[in-house]
PDB file of N, CA and C in Angstrom:
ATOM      1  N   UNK A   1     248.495 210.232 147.463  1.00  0.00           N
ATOM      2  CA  UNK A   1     247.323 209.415 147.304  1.00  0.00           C
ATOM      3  C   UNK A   1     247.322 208.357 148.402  1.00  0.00           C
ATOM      4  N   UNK A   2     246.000 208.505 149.141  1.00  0.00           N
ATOM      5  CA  UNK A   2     245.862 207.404 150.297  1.00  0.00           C
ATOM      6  C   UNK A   2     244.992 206.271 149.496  1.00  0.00           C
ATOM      7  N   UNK A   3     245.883 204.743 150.062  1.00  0.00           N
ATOM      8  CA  UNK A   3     244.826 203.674 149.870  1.00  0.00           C
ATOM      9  C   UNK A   3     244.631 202.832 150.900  1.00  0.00           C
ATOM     10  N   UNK A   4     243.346 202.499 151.016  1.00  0.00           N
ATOM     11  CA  UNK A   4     242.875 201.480 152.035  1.00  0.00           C
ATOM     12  C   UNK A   4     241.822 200.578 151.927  1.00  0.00           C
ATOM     13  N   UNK A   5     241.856 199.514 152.774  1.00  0.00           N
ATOM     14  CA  UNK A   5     240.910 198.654 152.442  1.00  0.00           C
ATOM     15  C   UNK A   5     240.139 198.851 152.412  1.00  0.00           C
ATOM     16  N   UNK A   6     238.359 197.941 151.827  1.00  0.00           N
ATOM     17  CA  UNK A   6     237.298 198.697 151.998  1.00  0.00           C
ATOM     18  C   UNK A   6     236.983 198.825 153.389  1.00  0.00           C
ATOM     19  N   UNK A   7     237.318 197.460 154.605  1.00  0.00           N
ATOM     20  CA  UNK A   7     237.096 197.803 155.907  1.00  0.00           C
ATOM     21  C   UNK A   7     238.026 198.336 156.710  1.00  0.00           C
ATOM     22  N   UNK A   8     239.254 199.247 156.113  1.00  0.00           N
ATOM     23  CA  UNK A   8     239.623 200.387 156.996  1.00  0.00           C
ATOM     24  C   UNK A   8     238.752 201.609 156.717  1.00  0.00           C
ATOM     25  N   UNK A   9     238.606 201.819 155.867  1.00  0.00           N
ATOM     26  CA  UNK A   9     237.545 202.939 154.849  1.00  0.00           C
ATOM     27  C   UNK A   9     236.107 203.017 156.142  1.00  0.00           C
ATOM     28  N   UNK A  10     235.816 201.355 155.836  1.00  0.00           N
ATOM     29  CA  UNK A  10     234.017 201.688 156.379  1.00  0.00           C
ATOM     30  C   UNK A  10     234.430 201.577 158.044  1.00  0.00           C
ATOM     31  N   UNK A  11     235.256 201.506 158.614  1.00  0.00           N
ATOM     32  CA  UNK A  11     235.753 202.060 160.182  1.00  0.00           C
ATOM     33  C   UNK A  11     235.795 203.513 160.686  1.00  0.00           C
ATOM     34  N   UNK A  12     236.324 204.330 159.125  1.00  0.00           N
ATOM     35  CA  UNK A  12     236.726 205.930 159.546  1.00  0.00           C
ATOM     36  C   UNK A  12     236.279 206.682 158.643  1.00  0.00           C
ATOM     37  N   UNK A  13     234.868 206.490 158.354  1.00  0.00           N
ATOM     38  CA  UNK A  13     234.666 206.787 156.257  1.00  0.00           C
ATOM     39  C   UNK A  13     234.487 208.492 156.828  1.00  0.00           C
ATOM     40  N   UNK A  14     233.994 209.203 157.599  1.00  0.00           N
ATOM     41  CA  UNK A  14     233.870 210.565 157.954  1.00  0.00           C
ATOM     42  C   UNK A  14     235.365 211.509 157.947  1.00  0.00           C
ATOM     43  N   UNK A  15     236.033 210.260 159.208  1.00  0.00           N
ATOM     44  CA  UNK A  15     237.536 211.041 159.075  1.00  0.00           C
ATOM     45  C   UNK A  15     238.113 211.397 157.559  1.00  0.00           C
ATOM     46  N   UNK A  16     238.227 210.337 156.502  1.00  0.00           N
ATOM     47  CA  UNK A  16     238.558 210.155 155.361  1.00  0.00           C
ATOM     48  C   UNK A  16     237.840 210.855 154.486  1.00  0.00           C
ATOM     49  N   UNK A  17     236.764 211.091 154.869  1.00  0.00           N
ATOM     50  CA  UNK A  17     236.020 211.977 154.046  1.00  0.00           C
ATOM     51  C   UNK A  17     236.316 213.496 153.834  1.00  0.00           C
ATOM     52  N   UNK A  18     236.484 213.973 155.319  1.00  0.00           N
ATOM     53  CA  UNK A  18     237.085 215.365 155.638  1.00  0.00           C
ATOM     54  C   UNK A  18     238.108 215.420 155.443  1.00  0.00           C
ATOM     55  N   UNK A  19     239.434 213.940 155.202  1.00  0.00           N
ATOM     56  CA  UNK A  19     240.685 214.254 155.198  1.00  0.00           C
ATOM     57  C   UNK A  19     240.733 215.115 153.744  1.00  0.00           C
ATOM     58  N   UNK A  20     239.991 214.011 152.879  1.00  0.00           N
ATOM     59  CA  UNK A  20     240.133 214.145 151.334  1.00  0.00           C
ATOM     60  C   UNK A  20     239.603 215.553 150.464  1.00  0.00           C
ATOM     61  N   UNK A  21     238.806 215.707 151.084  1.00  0.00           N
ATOM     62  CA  UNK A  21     238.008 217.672 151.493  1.00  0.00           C
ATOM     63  C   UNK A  21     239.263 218.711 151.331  1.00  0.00           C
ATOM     64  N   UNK A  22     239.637 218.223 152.621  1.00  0.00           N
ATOM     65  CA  UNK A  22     240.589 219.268 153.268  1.00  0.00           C
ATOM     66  C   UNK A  22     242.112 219.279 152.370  1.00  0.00           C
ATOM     67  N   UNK A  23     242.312 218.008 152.378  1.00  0.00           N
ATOM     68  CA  UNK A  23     243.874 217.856 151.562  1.00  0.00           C
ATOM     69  C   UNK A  23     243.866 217.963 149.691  1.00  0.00           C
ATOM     70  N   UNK A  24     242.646 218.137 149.544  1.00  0.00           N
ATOM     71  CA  UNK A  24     242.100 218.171 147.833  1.00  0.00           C
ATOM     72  C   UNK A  24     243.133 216.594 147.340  1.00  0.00           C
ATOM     73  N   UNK A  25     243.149 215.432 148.211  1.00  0.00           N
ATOM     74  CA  UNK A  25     244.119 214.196 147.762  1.00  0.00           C
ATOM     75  C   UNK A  25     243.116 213.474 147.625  1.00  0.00           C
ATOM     76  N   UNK A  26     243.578 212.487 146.514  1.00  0.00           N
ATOM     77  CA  UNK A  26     242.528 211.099 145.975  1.00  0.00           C
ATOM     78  C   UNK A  26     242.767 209.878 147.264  1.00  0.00           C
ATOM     79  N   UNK A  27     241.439 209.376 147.557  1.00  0.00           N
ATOM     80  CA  UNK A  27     242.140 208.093 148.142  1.00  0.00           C
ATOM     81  C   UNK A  27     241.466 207.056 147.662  1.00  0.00           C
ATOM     82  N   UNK A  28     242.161 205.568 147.533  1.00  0.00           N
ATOM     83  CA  UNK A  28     241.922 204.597 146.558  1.00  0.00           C
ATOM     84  C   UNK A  28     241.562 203.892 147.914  1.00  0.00           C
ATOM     85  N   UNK A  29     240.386 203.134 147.306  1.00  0.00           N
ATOM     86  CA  UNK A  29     239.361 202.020 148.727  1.00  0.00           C
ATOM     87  C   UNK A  29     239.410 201.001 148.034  1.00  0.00           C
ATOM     88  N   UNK A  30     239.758 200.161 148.017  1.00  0.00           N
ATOM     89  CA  UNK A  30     240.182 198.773 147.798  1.00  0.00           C
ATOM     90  C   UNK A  30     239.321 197.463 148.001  1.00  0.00           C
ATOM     91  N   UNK A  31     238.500 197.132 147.455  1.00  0.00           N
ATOM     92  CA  UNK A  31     237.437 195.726 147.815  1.00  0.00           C
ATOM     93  C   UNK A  31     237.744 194.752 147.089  1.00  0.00           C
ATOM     94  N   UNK A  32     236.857 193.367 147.354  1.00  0.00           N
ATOM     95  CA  UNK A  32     237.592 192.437 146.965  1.00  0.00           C
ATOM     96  C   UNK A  32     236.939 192.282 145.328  1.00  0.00           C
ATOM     97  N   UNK A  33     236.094 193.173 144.720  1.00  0.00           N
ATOM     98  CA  UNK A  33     235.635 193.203 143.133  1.00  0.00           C
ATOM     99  C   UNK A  33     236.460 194.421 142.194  1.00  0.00           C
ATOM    100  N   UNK A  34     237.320 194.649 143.641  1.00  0.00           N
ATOM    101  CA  UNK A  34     238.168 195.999 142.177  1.00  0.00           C
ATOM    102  C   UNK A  34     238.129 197.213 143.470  1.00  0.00           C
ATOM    103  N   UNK A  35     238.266 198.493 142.877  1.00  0.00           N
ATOM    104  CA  UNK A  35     238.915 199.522 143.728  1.00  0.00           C
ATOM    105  C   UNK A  35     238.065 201.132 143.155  1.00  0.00           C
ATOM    106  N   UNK A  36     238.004 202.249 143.710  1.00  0.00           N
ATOM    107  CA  UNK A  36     236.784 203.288 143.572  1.00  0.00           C
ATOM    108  C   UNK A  36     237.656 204.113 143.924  1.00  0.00           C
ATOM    109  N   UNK A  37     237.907 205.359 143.722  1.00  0.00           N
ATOM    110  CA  UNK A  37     238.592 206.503 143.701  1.00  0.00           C
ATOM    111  C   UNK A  37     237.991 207.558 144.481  1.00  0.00           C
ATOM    112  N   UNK A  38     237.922 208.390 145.818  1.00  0.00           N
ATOM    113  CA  UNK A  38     237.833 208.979 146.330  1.00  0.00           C
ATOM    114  C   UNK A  38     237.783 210.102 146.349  1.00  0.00           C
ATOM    115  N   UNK A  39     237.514 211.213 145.825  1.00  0.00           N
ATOM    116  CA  UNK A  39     238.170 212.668 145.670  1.00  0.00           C
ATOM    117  C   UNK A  39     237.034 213.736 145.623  1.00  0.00           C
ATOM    118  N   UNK A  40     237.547 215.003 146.393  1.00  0.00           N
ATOM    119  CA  UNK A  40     237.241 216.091 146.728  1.00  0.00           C
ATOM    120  C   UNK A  40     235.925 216.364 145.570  1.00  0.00           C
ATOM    121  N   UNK A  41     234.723 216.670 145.774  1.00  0.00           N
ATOM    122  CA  UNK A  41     233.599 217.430 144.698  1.00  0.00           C
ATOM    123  C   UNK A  41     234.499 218.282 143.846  1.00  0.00           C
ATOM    124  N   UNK A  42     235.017 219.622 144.409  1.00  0.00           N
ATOM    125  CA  UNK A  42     235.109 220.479 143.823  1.00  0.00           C
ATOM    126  C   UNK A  42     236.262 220.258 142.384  1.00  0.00           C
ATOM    127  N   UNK A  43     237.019 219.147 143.042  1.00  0.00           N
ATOM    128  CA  UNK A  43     238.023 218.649 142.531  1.00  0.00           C
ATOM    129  C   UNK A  43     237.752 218.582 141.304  1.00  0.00           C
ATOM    130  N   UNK A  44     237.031 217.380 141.275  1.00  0.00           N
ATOM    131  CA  UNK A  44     236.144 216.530 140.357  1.00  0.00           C
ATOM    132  C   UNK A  44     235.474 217.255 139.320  1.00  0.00           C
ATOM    133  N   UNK A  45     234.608 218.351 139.787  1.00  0.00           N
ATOM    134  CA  UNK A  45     234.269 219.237 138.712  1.00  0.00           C
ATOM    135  C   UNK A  45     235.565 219.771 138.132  1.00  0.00           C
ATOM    136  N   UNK A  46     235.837 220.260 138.428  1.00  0.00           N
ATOM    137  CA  UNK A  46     237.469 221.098 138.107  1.00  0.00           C
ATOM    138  C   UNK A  46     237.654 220.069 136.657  1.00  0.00           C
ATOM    139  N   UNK A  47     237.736 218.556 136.777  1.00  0.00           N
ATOM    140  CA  UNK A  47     238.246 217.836 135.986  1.00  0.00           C
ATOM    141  C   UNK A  47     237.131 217.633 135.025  1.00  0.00           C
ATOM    142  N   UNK A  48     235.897 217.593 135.366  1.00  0.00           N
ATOM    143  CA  UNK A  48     235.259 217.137 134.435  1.00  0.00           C
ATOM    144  C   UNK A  48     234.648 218.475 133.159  1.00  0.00           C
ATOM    145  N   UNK A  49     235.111 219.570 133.891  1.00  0.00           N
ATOM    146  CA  UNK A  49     235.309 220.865 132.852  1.00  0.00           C
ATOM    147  C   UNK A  49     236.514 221.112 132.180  1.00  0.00           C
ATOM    148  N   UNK A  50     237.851 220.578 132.444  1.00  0.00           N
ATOM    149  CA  UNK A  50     238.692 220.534 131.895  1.00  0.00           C
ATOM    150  C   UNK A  50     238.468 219.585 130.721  1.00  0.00           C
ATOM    151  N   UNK A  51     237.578 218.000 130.972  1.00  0.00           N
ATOM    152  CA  UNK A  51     237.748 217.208 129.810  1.00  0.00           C
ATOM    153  C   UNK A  51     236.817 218.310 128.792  1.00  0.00           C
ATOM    154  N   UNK A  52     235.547 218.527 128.668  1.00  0.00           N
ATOM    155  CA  UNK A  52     234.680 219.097 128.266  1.00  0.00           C
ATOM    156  C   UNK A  52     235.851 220.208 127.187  1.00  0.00           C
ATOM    157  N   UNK A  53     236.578 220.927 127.903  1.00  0.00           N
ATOM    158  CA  UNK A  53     237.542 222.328 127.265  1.00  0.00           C
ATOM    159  C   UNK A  53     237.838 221.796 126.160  1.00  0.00           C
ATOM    160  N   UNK A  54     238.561 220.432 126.657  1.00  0.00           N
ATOM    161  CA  UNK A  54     239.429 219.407 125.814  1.00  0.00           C
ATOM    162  C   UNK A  54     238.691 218.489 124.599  1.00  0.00           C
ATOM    163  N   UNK A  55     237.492 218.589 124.796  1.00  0.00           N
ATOM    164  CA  UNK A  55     236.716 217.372 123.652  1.00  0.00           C
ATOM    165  C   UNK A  55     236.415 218.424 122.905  1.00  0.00           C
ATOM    166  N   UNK A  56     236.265 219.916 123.207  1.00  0.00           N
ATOM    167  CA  UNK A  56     235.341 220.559 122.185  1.00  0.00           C
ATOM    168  C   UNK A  56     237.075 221.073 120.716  1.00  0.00           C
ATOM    169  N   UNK A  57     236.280 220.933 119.896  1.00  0.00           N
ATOM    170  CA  UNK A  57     237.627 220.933 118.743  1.00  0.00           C
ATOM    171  C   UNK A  57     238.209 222.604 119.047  1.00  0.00           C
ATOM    172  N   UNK A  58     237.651 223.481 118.678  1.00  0.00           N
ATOM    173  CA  UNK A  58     237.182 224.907 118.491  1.00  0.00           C
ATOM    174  C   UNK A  58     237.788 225.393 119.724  1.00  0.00           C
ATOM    175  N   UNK A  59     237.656 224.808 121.153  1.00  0.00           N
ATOM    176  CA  UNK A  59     238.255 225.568 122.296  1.00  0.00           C
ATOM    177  C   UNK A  59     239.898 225.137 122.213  1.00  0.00           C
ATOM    178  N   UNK A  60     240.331 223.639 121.996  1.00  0.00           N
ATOM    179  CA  UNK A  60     241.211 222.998 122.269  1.00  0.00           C
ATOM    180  C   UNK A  60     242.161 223.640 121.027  1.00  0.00           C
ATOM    181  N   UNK A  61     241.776 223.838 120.074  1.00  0.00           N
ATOM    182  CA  UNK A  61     242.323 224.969 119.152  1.00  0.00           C
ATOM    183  C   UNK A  61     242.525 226.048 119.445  1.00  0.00           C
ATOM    184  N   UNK A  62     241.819 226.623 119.955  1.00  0.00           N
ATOM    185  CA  UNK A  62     242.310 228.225 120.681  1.00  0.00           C
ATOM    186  C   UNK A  62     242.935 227.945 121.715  1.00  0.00           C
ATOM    187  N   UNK A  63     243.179 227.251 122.528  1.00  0.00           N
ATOM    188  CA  UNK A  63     244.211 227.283 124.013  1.00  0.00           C
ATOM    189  C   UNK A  63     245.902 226.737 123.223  1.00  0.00           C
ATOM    190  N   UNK A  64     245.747 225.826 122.273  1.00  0.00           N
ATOM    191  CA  UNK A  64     247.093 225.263 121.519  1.00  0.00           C
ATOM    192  C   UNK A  64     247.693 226.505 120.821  1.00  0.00           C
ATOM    193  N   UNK A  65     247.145 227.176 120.039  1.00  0.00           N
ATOM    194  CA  UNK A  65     247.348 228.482 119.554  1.00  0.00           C
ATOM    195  C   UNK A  65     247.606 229.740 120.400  1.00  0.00           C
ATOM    196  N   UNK A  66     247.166 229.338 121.702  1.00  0.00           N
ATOM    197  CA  UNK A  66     247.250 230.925 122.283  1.00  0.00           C
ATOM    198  C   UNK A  66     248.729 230.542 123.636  1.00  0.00           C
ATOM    199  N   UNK A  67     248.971 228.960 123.225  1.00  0.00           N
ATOM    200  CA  UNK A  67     250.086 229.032 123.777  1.00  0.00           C
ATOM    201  C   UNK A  67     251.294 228.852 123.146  1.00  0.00           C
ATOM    202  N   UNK A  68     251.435 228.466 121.728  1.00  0.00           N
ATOM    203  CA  UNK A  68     252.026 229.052 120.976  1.00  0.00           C
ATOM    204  C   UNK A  68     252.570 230.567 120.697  1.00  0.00           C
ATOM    205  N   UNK A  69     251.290 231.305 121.279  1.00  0.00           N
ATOM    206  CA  UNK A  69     251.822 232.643 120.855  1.00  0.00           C
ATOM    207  C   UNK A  69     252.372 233.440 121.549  1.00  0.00           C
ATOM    208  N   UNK A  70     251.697 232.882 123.232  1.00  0.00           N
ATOM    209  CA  UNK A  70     252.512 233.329 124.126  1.00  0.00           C
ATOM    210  C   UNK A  70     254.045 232.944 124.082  1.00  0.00           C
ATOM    211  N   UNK A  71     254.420 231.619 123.769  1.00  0.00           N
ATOM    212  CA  UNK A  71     256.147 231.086 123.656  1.00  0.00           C
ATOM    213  C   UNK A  71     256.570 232.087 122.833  1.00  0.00           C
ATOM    214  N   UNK A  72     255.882 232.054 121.279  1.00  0.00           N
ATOM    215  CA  UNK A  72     256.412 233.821 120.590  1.00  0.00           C
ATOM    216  C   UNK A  72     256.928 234.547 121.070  1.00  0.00           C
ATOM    217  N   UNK A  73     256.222 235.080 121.780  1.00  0.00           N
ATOM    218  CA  UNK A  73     256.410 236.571 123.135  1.00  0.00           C
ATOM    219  C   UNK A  73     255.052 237.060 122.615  1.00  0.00           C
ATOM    220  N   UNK A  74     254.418 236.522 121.705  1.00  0.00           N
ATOM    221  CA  UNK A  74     252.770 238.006 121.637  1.00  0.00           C
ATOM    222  C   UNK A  74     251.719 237.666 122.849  1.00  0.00           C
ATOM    223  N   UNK A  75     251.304 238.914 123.008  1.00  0.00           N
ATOM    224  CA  UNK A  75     250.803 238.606 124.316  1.00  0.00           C
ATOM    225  C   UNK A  75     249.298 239.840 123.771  1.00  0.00           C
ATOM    226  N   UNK A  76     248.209 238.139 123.729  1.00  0.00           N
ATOM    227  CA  UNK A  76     246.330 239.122 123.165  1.00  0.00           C
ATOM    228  C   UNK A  76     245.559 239.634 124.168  1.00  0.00           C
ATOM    229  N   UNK A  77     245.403 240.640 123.314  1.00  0.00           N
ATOM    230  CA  UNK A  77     244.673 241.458 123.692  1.00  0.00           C
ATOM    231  C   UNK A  77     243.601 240.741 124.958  1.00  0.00           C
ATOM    232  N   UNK A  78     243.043 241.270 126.329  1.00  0.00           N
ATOM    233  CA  UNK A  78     242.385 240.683 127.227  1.00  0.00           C
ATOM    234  C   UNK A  78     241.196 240.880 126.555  1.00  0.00           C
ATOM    235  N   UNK A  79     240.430 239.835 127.000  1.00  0.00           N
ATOM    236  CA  UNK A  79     238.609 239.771 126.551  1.00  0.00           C
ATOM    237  C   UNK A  79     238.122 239.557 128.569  1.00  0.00           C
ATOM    238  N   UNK A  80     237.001 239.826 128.572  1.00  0.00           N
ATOM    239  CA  UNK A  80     236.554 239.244 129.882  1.00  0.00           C
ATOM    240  C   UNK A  80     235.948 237.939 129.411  1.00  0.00           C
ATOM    241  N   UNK A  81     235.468 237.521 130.732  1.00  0.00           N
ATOM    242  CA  UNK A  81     235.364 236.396 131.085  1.00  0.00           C
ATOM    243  C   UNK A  81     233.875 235.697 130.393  1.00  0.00           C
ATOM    244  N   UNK A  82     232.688 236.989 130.308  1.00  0.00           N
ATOM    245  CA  UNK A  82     232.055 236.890 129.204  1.00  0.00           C
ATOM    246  C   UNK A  82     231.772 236.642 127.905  1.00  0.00           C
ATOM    247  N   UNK A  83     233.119 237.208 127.494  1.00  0.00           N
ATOM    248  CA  UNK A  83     233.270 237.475 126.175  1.00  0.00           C
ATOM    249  C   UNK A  83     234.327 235.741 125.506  1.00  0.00           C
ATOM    250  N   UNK A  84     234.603 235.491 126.673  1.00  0.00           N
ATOM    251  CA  UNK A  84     235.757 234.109 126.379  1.00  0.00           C
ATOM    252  C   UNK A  84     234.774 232.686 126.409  1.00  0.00           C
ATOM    253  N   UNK A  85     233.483 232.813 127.120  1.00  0.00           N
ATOM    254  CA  UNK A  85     232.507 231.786 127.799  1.00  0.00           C
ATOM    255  C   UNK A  85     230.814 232.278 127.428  1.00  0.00           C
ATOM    256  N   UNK A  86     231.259 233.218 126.648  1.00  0.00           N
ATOM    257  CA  UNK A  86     229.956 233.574 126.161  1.00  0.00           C
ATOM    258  C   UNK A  86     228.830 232.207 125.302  1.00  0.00           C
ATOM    259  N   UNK A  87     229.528 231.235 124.515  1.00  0.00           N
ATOM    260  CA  UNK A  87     228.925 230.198 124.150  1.00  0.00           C
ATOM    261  C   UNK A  87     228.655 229.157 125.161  1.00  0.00           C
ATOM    262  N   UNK A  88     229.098 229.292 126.094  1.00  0.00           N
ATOM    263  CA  UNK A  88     228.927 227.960 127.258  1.00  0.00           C
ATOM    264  C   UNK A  88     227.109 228.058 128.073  1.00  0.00           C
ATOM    265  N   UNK A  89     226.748 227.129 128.188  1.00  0.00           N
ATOM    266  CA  UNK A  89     225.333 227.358 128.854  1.00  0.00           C
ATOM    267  C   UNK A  89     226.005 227.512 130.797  1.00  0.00           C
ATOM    268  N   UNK A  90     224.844 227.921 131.340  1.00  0.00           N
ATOM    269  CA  UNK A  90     225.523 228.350 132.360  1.00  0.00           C
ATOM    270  C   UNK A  90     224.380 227.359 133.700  1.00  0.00           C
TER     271      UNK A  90
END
């Protein structure tokens, strides 16, 4: 994780921009009312579908259970990717 001031930031904000792209790394910009977190789009989605997995009761129950069962040794039956995300709007 890179941090920098807000006026090293607004000197190289392109370089930093592509760094943070390219390296999928957070960088913390620093001003004098508090500090803003930097990070990759794709990243970001990544996380904000993970919380979503995590708030819904019903999914977060089936991933706790299905790793339970894998530690077991049972190993379920495959569904596609349809059939696992079929309730999700798209």
């Amino acid at each position: 994780m890179n941090t920098l001031t807000l006026k090293e930031a607004s000197t190289n904000l392109p370089h930093i921009i592509a760094k943070t792209i390219k390296n999928s790394d957070e960088t913390i910009i620093i001003g004098d009312d508090g500090a803003v977190i930097m990070i990759d789009k794709d990243y970001w989605e990544e996380i904000q579908e993970t919380l979503l997995l995590l708030r819904d009761k019903k999914s977060l129950t089936a991933l706790l259970e299905g790793h339970q069962q894998r530690e077991q040794g049972f190993i379920p039956a495959s569904k596609t990717m349809d059939e696992v995300f079929n309730d999700l709007p798209n």
